[in-house]
Protein backbone atom coordinates (compact mmCIF):
# COMPACT_ATOMS: atom_id res chain seq x y z
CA UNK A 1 12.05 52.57 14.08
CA UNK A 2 9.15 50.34 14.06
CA UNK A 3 8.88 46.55 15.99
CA UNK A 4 8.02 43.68 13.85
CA UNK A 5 5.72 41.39 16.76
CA UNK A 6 6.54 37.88 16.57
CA UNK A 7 4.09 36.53 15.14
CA UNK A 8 3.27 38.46 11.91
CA UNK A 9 6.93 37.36 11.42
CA UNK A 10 5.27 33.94 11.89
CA UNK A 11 2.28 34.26 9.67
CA UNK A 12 4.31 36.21 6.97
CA UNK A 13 6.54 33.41 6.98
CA UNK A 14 3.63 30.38 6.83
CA UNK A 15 2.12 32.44 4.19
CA UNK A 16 5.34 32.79 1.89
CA UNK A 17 6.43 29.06 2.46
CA UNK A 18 2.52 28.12 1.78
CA UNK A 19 2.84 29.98 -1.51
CA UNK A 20 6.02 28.30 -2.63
CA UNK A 21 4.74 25.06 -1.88
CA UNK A 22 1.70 25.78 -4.03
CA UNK A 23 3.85 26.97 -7.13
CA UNK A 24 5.76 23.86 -6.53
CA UNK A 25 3.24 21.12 -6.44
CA UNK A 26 1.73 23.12 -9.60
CA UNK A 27 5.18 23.23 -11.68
CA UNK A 28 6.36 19.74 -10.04
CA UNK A 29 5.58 17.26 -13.99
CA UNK A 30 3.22 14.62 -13.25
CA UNK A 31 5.02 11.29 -12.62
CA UNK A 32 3.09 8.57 -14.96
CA UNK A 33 -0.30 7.43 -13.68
CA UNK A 34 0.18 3.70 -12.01
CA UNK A 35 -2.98 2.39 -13.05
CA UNK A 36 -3.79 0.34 -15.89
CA UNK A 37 -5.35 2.99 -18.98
CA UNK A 38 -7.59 -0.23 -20.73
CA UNK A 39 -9.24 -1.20 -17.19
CA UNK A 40 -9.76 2.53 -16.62
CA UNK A 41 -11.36 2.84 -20.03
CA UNK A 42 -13.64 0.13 -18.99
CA UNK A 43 -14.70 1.86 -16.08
CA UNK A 44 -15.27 5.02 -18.05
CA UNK A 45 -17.65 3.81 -20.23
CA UNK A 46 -19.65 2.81 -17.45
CA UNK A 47 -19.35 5.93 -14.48
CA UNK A 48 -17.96 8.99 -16.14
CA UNK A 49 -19.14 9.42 -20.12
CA UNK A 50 -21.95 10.92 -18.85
CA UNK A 51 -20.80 13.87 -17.64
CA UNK A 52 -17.50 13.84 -19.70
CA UNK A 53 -18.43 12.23 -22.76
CA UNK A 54 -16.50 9.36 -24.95
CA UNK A 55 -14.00 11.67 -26.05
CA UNK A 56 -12.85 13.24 -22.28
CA UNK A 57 -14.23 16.86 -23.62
CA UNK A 58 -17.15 17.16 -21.26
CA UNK A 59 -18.93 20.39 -20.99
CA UNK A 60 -21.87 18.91 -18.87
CA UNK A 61 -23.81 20.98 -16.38
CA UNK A 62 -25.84 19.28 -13.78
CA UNK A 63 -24.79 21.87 -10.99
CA UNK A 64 -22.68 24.67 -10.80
CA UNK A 65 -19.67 23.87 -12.90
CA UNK A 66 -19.53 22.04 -16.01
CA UNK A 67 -17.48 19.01 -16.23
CA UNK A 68 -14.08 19.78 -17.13
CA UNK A 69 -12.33 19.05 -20.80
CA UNK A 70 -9.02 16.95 -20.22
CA UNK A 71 -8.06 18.03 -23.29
CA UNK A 72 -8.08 21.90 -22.61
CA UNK A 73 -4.45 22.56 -22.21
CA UNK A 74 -5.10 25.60 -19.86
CA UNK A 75 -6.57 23.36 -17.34
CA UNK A 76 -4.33 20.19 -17.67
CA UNK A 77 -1.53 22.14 -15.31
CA UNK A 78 -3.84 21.68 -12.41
CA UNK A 79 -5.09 18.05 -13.27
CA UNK A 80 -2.28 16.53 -11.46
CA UNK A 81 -2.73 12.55 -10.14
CA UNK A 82 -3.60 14.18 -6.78
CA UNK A 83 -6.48 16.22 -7.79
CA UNK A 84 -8.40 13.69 -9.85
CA UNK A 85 -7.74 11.00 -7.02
CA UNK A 86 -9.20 14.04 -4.43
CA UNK A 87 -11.83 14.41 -7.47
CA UNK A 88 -12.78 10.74 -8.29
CA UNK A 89 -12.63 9.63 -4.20
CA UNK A 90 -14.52 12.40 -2.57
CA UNK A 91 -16.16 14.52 -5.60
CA UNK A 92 -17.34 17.94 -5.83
CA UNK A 93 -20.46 18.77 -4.66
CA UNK A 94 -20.70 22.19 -6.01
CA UNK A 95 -19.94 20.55 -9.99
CA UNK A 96 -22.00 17.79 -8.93
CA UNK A 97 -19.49 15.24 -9.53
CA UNK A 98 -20.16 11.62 -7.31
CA UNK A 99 -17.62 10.53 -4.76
CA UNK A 100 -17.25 7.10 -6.41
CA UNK A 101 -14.37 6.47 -3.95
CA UNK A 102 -16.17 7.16 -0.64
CA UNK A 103 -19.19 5.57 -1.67
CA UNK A 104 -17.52 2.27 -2.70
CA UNK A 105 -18.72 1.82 -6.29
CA UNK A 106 -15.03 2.71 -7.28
CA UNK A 107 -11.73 0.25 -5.72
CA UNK A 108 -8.74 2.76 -4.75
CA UNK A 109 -6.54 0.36 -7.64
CA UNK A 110 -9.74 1.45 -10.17
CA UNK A 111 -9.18 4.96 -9.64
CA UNK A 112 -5.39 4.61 -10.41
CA UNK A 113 -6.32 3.01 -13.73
CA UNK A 114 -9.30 5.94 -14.32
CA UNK A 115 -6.45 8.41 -13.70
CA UNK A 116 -4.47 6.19 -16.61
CA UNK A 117 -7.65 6.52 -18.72
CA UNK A 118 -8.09 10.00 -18.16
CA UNK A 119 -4.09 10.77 -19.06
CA UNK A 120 -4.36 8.69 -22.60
CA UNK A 121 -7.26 11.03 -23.26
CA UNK A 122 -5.87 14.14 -22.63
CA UNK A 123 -2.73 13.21 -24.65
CA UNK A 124 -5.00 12.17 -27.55
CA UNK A 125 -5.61 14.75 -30.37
């Protein structure tokens, strides 16, 4: 008979509650942004259409990445509140994308409404 040690027990464990927590906060439905969808327009127009032009379908490479489409239903799964707050506050240098958040230039209650924005456009059709 083999012994089991302790802690692969552990580690198997972490590593099968880890997963289920990741399939969870995945498949949990995104509660309704609490920002304010016409201030984060407003915002838009003046930070993000660059990179993910008027319509939300972006497709810009500066580095790495192109910026994501909000309308590509493959990818909206993943877009939870959580991630574009993580995305918006500290940004991603690898896609190029600006930490608006931790450089100021974007108010925690402005990111809320961005988030907003960003849901009304990848509703629209």
């Amino acid at each position: 008979m083999t012994q089991v040690s302790l802690p692969r027990v552990i580690a198997s464990s972490l590593v099968v509650l880890m997963t289920a927590c990741a399939v969870w906060a995945f498949a949990a439905p995104a509660a309704p942004a609490k920002g304010n969808a016409a201030e984060g327009k407003k915002i838009f127009g003046t930070k993000c259409v660059t990179c993910h032009k008027a319509d939300g379908t972006g497709g810009v490479k500066l580095t790495g990445n192109p910026s994501p489409s909000w309308k590509d239903k493959k990818h909206q799964p993943l877009m939870t509140d959580a991630y574009l707050r993580d995305c918006i506050t500290n940004g991603k240098v690898k896609s190029g994308m600006v930490a608006w958040g931790k450089t100021g230039q974007v108010k925690p209650a402005d990111i809320d409404n961005l988030i907003a924005y960003i849901r009304v456009l990848s509703a629209a059709k």
